[in-house]
C-alpha atoms as a PDB file:
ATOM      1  CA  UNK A   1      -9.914   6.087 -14.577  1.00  0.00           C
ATOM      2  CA  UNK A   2      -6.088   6.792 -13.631  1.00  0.00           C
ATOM      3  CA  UNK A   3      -5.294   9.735 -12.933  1.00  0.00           C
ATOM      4  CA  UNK A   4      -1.549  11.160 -14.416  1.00  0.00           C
ATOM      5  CA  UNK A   5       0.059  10.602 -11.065  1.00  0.00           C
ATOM      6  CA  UNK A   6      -1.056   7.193 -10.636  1.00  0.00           C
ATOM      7  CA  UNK A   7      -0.035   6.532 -14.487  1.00  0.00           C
ATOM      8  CA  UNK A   8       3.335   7.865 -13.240  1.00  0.00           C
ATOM      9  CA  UNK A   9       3.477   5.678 -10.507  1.00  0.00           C
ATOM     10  CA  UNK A  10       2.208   2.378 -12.145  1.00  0.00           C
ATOM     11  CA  UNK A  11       5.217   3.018 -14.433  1.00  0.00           C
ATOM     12  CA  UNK A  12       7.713   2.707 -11.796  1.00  0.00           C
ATOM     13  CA  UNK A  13      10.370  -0.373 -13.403  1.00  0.00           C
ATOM     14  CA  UNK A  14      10.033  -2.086 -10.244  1.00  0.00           C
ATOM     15  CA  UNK A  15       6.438  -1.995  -9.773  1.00  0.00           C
ATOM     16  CA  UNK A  16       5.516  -3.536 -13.121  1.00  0.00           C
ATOM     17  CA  UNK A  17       7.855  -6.310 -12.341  1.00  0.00           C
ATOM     18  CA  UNK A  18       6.127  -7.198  -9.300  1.00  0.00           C
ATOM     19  CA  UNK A  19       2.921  -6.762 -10.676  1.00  0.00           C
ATOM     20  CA  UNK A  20       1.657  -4.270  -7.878  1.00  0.00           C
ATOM     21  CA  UNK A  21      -0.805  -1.329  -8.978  1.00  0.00           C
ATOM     22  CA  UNK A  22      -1.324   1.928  -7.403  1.00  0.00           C
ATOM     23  CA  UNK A  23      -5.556   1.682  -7.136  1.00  0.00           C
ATOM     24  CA  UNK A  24      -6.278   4.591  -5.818  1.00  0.00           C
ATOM     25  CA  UNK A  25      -4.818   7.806  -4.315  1.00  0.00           C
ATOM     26  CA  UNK A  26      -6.742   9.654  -1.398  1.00  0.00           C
ATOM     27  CA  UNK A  27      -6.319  12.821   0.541  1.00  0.00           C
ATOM     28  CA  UNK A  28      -4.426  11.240   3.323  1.00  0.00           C
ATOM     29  CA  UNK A  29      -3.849   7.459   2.201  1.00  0.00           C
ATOM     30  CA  UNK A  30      -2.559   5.470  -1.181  1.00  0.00           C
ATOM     31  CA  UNK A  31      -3.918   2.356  -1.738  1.00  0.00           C
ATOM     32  CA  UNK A  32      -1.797  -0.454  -3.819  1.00  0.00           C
ATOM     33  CA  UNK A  33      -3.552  -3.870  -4.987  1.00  0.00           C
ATOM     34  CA  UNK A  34      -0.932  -6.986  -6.546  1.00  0.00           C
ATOM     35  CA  UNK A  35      -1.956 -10.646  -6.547  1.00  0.00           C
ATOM     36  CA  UNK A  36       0.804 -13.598  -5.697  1.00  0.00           C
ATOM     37  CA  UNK A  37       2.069 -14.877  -8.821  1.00  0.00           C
ATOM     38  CA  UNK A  38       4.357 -17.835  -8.962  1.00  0.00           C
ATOM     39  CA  UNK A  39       7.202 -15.342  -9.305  1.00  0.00           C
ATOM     40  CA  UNK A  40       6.210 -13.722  -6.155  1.00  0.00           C
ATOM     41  CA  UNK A  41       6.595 -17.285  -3.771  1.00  0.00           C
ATOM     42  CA  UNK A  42       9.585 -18.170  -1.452  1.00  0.00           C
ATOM     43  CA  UNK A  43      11.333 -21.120  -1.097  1.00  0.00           C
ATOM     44  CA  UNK A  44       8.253 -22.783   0.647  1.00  0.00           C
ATOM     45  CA  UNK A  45       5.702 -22.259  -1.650  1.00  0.00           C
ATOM     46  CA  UNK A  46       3.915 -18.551   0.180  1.00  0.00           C
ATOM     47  CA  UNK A  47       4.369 -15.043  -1.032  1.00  0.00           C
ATOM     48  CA  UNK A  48       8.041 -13.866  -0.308  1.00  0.00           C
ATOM     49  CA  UNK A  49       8.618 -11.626   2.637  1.00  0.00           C
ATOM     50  CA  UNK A  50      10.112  -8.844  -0.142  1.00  0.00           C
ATOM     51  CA  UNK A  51       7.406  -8.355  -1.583  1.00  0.00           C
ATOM     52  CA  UNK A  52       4.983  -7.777   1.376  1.00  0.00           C
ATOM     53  CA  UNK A  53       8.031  -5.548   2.430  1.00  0.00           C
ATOM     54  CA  UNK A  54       8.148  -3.509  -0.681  1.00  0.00           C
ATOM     55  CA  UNK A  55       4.360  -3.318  -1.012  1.00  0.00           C
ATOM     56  CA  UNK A  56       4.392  -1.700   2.657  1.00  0.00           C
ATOM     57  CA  UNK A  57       7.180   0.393   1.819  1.00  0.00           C
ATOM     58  CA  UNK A  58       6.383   1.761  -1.757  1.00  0.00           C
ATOM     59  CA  UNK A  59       2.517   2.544  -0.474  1.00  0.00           C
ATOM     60  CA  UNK A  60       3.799   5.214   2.021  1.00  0.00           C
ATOM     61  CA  UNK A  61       5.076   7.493  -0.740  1.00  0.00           C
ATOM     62  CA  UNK A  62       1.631   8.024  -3.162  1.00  0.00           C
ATOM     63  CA  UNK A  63      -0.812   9.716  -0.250  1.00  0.00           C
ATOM     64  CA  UNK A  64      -2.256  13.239  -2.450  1.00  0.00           C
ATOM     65  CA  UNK A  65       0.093  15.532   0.194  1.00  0.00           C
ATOM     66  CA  UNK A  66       3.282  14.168  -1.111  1.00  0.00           C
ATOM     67  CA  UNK A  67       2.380  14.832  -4.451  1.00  0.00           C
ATOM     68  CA  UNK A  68       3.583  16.075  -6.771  1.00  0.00           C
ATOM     69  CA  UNK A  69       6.560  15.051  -5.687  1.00  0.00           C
ATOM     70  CA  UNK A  70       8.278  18.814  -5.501  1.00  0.00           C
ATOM     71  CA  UNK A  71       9.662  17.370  -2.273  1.00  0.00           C
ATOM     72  CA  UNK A  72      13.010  14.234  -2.329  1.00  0.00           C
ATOM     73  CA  UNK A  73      11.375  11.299   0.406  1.00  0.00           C
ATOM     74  CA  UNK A  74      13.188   8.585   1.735  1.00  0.00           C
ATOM     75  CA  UNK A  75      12.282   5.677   4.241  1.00  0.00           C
ATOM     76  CA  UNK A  76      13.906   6.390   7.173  1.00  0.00           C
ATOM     77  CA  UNK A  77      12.115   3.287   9.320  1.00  0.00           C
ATOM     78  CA  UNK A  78      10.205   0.888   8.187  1.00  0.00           C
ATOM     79  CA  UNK A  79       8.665  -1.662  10.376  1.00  0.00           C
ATOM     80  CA  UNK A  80       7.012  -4.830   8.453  1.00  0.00           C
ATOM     81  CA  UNK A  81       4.806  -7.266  10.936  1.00  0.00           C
ATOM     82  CA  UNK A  82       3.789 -10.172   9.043  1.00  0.00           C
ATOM     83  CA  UNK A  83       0.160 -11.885  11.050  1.00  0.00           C
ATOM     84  CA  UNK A  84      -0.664 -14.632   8.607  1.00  0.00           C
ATOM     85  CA  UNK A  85       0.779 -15.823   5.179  1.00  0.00           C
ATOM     86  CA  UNK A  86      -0.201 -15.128   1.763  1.00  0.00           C
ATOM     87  CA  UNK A  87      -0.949 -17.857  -0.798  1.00  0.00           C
ATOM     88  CA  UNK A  88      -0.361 -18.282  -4.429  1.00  0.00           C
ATOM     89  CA  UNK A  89      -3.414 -16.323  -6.330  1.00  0.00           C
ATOM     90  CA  UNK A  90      -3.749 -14.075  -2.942  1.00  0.00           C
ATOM     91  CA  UNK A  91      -5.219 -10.796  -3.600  1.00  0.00           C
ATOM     92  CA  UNK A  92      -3.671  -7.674  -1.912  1.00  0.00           C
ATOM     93  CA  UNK A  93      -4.714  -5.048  -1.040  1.00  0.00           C
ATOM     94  CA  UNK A  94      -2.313  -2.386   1.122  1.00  0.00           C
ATOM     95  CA  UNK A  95      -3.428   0.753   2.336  1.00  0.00           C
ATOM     96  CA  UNK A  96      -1.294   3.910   3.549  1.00  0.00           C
ATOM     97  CA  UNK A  97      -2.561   6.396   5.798  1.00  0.00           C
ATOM     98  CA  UNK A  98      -0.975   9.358   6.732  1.00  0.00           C
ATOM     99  CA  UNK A  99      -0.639   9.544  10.527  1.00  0.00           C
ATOM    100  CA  UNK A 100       1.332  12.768  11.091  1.00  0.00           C
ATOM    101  CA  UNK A 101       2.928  15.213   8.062  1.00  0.00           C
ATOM    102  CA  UNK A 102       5.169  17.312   9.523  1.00  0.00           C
ATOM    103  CA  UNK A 103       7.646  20.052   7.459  1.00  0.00           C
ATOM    104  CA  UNK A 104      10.382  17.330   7.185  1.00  0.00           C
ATOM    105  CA  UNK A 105       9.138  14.081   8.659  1.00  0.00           C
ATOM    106  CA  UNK A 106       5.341  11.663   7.384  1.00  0.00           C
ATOM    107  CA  UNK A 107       4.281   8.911   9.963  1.00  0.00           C
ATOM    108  CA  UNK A 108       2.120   6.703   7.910  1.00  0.00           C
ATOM    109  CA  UNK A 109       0.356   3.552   8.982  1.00  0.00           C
ATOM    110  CA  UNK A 110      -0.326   0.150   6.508  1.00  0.00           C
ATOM    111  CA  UNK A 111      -2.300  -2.295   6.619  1.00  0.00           C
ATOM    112  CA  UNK A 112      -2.096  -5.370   3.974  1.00  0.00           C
ATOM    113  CA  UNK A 113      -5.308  -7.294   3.841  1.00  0.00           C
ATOM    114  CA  UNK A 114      -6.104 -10.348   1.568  1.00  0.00           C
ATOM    115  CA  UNK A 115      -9.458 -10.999  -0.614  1.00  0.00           C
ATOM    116  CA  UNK A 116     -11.209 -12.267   2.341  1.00  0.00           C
ATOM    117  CA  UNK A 117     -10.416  -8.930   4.067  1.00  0.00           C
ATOM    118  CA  UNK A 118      -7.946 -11.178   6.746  1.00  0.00           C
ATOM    119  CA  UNK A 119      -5.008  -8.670   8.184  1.00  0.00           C
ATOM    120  CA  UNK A 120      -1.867 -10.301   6.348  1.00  0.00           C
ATOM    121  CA  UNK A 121       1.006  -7.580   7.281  1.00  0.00           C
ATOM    122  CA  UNK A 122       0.707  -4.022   9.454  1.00  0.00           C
ATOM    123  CA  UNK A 123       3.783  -1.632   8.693  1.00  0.00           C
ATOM    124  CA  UNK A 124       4.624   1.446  10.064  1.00  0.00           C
ATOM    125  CA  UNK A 125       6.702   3.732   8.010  1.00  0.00           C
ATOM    126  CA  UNK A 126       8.723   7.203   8.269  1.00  0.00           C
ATOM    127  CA  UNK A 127       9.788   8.568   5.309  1.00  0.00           C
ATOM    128  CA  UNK A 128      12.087  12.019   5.920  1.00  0.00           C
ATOM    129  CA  UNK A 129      12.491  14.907   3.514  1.00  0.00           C
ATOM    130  CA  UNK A 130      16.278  14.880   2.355  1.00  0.00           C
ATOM    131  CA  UNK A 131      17.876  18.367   0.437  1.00  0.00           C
ATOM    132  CA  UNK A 132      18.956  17.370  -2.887  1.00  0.00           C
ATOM    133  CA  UNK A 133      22.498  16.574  -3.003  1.00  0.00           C
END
C-alpha cells in the first residue's frame, strides 16, 4: 500500500516519464525500482547514463527525515560511478541511505543493483538546505 507521500512522489512529471517508482520509504533510506524500457537506451543499445544519474539523484530526496518536505533541498554534489551496464528489460532497484543529517547539509549513500542483485551504479549525494528566495 502507498502511503500519501510516496503517492506524491510517484506523481512527480518526470518520474512517470521515466517510469521509475518510489517502492518504499524507510526511516533513514528511500528506495526507487524502474525497469529499462526501449525509451530508456543510449545510442548503443544499454540504459542511458541519465537515467542511472537521475535515479541516483532523485532517491536522495524521499528518506522519512526529509519529509514532509517543510524544508527547500537541493543537490549540491552528486557523484554517479557506473560498475557494469544495464540491459534492456533490467530491473532496478536504487537505494538511499542517509549517512549524516545535519541542520543544513544530508550525506546520503546509493547503491543501484539489478534483478540478479549485481552492483550496477554507487552514488554519493549532498543535498543542502537553501532559504526560500
Amino acid at each position: 500500500m502507498q502511503t500519501p507521500i510516496m503517492e506524491r512522489v510517484n506523481a512527480i512529471p518526470l518520474l512517470i516519464t521515466l517510469d521509475i517508482r518510489c517502492t518504499e520509504i524507510g526511516s533513514d533510506f528511500c528506495r526507487m525500482e524502474v525497469t529499462v524500457a526501449e525509451k530508456h537506451l543510449n545510442f548503443y543499445g544499454g540504459a542511458h547514463g541519465g537515467l542511472l544519474a537521475t535515479l541516483v539523484d532523485t532517491v536522495c530526496f524521499f528518506a522519512e527525515p526529509l519529509l514532509p518536505a517543510g524544508r527547500t533541498l537541493t543537490t549540491s554534489q552528486l557523484t554517479v560511478n557506473y560498475l557494469r551496464p544495464a540491459a534492456l528489460g533490467d530491473h532496478l532497484i536504487a537505494e538511499a541511505k542517509i549517512l549524516h543529517l545535519g541542520r543544513r547539509t544530508v550525506h546520503v549513500d546509493v547503491t543501484v543493483r539489478n534483478q540478479h542483485d549485481a552492483l550496477v551504479v554507487h552514488g554519493t549525494g549532498s543535498l543542502l538546505e537553501v532559504s526560500p528566495a
